[in-house]
N, C-alpha and C. Protein backbone atom coordinates (compact mmCIF):
# COMPACT_ATOMS: atom_id res chain seq x y z
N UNK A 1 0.80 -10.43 -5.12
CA UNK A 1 1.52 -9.48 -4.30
C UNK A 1 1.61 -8.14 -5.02
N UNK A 2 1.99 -8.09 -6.32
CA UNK A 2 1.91 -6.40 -6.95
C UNK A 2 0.41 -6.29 -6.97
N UNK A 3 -0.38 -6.76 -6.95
CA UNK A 3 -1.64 -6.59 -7.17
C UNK A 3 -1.86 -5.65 -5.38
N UNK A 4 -1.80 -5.98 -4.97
CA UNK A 4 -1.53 -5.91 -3.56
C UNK A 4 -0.86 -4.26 -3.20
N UNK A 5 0.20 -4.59 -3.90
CA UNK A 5 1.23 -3.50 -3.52
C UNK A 5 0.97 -1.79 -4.22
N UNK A 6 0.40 -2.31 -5.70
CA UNK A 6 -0.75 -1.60 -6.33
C UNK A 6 -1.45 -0.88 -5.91
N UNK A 7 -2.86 -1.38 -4.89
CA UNK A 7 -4.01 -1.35 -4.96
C UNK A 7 -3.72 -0.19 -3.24
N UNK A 8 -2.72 -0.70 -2.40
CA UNK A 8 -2.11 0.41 -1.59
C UNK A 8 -1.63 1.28 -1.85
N UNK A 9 -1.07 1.39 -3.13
CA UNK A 9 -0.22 2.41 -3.66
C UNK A 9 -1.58 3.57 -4.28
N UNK A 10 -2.14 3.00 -4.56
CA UNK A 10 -3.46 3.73 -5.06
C UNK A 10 -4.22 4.46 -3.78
N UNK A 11 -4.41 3.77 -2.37
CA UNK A 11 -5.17 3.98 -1.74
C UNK A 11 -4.14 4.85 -1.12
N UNK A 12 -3.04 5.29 -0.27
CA UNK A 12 -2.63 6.11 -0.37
C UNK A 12 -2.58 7.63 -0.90
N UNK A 13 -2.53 7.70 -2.57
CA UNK A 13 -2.43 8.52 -3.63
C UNK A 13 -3.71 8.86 -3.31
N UNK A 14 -5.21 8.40 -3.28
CA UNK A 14 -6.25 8.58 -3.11
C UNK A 14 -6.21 9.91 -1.59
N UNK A 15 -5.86 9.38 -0.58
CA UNK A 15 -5.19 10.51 0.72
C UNK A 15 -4.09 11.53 0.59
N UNK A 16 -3.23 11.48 0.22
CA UNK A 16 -2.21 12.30 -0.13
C UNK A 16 -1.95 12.88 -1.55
N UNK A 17 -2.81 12.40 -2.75
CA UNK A 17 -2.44 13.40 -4.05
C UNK A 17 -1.35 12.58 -4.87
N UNK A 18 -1.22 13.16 -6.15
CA UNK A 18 -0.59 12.70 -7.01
C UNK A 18 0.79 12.53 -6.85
N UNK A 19 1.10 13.45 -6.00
CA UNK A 19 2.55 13.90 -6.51
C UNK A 19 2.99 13.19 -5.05
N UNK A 20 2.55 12.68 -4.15
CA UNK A 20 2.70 11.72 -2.81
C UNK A 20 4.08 10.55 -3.43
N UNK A 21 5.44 10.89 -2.71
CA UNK A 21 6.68 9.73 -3.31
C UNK A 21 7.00 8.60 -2.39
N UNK A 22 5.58 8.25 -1.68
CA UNK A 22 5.66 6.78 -0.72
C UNK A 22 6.71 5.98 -1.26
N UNK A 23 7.12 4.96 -0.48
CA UNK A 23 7.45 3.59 -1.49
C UNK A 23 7.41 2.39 -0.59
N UNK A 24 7.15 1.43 -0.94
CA UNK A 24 6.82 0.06 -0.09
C UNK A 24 8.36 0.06 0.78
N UNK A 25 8.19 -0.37 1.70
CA UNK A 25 8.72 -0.82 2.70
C UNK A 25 9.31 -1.86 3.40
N UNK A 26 7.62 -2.51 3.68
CA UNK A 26 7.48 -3.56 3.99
C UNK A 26 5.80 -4.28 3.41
N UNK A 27 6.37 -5.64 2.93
CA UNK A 27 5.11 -6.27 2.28
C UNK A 27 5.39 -7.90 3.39
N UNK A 28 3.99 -7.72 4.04
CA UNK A 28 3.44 -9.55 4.54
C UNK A 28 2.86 -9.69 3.97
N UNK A 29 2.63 -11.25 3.24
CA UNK A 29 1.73 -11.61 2.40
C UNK A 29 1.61 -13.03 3.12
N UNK A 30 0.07 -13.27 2.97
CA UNK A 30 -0.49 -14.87 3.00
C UNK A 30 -1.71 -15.53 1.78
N UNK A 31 -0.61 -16.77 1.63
CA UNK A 31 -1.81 -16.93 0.28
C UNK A 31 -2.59 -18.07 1.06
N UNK A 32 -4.10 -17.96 0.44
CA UNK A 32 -5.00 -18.49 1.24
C UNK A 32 -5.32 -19.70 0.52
N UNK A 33 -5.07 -19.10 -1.03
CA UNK A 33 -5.47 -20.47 -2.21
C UNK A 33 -5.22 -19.76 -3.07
N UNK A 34 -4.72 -20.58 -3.88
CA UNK A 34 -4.78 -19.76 -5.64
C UNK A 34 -5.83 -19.40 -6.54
N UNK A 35 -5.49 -18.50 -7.30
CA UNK A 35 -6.34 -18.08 -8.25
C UNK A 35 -6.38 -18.22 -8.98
N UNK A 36 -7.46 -19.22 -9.92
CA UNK A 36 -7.84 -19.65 -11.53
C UNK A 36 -7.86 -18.53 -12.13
N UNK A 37 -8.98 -17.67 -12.17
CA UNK A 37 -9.54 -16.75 -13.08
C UNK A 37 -9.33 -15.19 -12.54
N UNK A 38 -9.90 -14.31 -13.01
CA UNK A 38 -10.00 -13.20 -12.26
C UNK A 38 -10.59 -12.95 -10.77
N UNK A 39 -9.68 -11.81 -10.65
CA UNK A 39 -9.60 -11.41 -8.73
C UNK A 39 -9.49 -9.86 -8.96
N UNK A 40 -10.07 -9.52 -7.65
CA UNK A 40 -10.16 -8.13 -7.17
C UNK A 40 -9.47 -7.97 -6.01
N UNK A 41 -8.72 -6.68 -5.79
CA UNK A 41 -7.85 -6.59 -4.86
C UNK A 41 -8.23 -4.99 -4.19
N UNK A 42 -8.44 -4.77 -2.86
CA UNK A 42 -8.49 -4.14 -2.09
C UNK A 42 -7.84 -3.34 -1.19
N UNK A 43 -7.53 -2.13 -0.75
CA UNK A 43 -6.46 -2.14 0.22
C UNK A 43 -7.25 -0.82 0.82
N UNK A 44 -6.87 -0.85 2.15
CA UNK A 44 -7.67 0.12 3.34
C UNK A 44 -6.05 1.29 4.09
N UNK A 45 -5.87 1.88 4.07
CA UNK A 45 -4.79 2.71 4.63
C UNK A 45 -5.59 2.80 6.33
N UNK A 46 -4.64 2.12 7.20
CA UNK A 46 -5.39 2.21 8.70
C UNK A 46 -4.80 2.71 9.62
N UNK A 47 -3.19 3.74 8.95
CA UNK A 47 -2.73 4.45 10.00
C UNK A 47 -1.55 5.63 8.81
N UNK A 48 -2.05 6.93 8.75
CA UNK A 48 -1.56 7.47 7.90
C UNK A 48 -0.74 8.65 8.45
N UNK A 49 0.66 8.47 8.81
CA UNK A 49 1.40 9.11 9.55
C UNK A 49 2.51 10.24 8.96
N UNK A 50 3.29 10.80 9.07
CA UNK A 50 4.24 12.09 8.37
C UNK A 50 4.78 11.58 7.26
N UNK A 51 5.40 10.05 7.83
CA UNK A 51 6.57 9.23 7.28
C UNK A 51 5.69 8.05 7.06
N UNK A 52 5.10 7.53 7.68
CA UNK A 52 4.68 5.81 7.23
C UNK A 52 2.86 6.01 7.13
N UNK A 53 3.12 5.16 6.41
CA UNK A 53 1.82 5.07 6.23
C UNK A 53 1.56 3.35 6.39
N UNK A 54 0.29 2.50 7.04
CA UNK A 54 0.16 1.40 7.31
C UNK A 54 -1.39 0.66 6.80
N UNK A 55 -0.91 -0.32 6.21
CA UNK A 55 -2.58 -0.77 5.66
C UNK A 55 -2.71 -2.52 5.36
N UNK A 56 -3.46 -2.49 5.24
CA UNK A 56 -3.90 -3.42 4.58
C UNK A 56 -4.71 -3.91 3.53
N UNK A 57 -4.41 -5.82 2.62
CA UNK A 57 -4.95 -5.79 1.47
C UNK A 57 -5.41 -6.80 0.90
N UNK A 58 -6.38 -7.16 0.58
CA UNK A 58 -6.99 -8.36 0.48
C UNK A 58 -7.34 -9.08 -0.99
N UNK A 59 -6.96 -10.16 -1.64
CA UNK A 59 -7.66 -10.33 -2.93
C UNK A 59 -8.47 -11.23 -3.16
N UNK A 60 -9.59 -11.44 -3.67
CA UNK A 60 -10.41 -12.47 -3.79
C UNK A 60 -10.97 -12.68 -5.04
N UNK A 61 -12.09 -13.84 -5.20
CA UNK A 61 -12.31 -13.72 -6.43
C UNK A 61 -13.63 -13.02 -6.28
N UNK A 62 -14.25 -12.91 -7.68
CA UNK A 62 -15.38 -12.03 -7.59
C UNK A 62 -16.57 -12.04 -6.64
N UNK A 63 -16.66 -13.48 -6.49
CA UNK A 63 -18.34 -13.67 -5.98
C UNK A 63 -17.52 -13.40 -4.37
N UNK A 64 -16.05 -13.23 -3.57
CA UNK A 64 -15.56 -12.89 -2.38
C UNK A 64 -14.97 -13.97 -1.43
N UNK A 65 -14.37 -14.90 -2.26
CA UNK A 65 -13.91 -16.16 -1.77
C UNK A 65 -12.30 -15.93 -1.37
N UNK A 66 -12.21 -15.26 -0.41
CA UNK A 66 -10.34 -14.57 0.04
C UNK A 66 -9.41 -15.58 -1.10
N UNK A 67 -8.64 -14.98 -1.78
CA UNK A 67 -7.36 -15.78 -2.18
C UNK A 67 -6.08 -15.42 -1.40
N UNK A 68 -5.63 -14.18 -0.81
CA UNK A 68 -4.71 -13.48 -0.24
C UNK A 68 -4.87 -12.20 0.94
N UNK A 69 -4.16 -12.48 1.90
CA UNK A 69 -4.28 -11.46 3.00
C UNK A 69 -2.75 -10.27 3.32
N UNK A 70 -2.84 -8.91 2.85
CA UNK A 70 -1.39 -8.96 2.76
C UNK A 70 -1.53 -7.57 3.91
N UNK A 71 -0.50 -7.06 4.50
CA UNK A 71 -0.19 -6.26 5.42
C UNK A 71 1.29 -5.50 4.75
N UNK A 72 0.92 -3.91 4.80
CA UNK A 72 1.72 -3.04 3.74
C UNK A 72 2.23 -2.27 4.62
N UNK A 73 3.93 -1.85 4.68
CA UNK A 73 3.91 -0.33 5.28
C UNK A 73 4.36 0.37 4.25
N UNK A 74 4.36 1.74 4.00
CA UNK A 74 5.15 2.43 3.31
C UNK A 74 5.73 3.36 4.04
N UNK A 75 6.55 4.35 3.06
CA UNK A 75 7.65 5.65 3.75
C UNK A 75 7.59 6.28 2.77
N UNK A 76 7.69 8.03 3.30
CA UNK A 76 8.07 8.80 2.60
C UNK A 76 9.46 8.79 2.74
N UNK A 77 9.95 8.91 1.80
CA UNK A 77 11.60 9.23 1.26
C UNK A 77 12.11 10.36 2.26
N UNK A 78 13.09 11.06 2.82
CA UNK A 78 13.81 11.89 3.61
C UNK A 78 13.31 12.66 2.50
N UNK A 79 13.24 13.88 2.94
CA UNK A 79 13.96 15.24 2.19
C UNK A 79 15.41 14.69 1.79
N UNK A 80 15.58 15.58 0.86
CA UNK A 80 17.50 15.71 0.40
C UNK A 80 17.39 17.14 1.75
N UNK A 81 18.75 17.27 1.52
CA UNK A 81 19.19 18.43 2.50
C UNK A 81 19.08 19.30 1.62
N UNK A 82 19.39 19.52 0.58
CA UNK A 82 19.15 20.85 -0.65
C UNK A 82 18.07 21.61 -0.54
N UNK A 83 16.48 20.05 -0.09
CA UNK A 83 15.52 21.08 -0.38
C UNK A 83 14.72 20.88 1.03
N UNK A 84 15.49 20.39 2.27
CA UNK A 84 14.63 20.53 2.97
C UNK A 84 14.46 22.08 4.01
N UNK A 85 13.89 22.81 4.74
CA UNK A 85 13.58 23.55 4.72
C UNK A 85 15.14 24.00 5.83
N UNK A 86 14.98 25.17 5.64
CA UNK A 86 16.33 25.92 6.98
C UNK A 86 15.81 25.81 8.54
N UNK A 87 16.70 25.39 9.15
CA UNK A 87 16.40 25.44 10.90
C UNK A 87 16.73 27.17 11.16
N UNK A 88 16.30 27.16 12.35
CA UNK A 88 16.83 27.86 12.75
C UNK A 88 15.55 29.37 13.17
C-alpha cells in the first residue's frame, strides 16, 4: 500500500511540479497474492482536477504477475485565508 501511495504521489508531482501539497485521501486496495521477492509498482493519474486528483495503481512482480490493485484519490489542502487571494 505505501508502495502504492508513493508511486501516485510521484505521478502526480510528475503533472503538477515539485512544490504540488496533494495528500492522500482516499486509498482502495486489493491484494491479489503476496509478494516473495521484488515488485514494481505503477500508478496512472486518470482524472486531474483543481482539488482532487484520481488514479490508479498496480504492483506486480517483475516478469508482470499482478500482486495488488489499488484506487487513489488525493486533495489539495484549502488555501489558509491569509494567503488566499482577495474577492472582490
Amino acid at each position: 500500500m505505501a508502495a502504492a501511495d508513493v508511486a501516485m504521489w510521484f505521478a502526480i508531482m510528475t503533472k503538477c511540479g515539485p512544490h504540488d501539497k496533494s495528500v492522500t485521501l482516499d486509498l482502495n486496495t486489493t491484494f491479489l497474492t503476496s509478494a516473495r521477492d521484488d515488485f514494481l509498482c505503477r500508478a496512472r493519474v486518470l482524472k486531474l482536477g483543481r482539488r482532487i486528483a484520481y488514479g490508479v495503481a498496480e504492483c506486480m512482480t517483475p516478469d508482470g504477475r499482478p500482486l495488488t490493485h489499488h484506487t487513489i484519490t488525493y486533495i489539495q489542502p484549502a488555501r489558509s485565508v491569509a494567503h488566499a487571494a482577495p474577492r472582490g
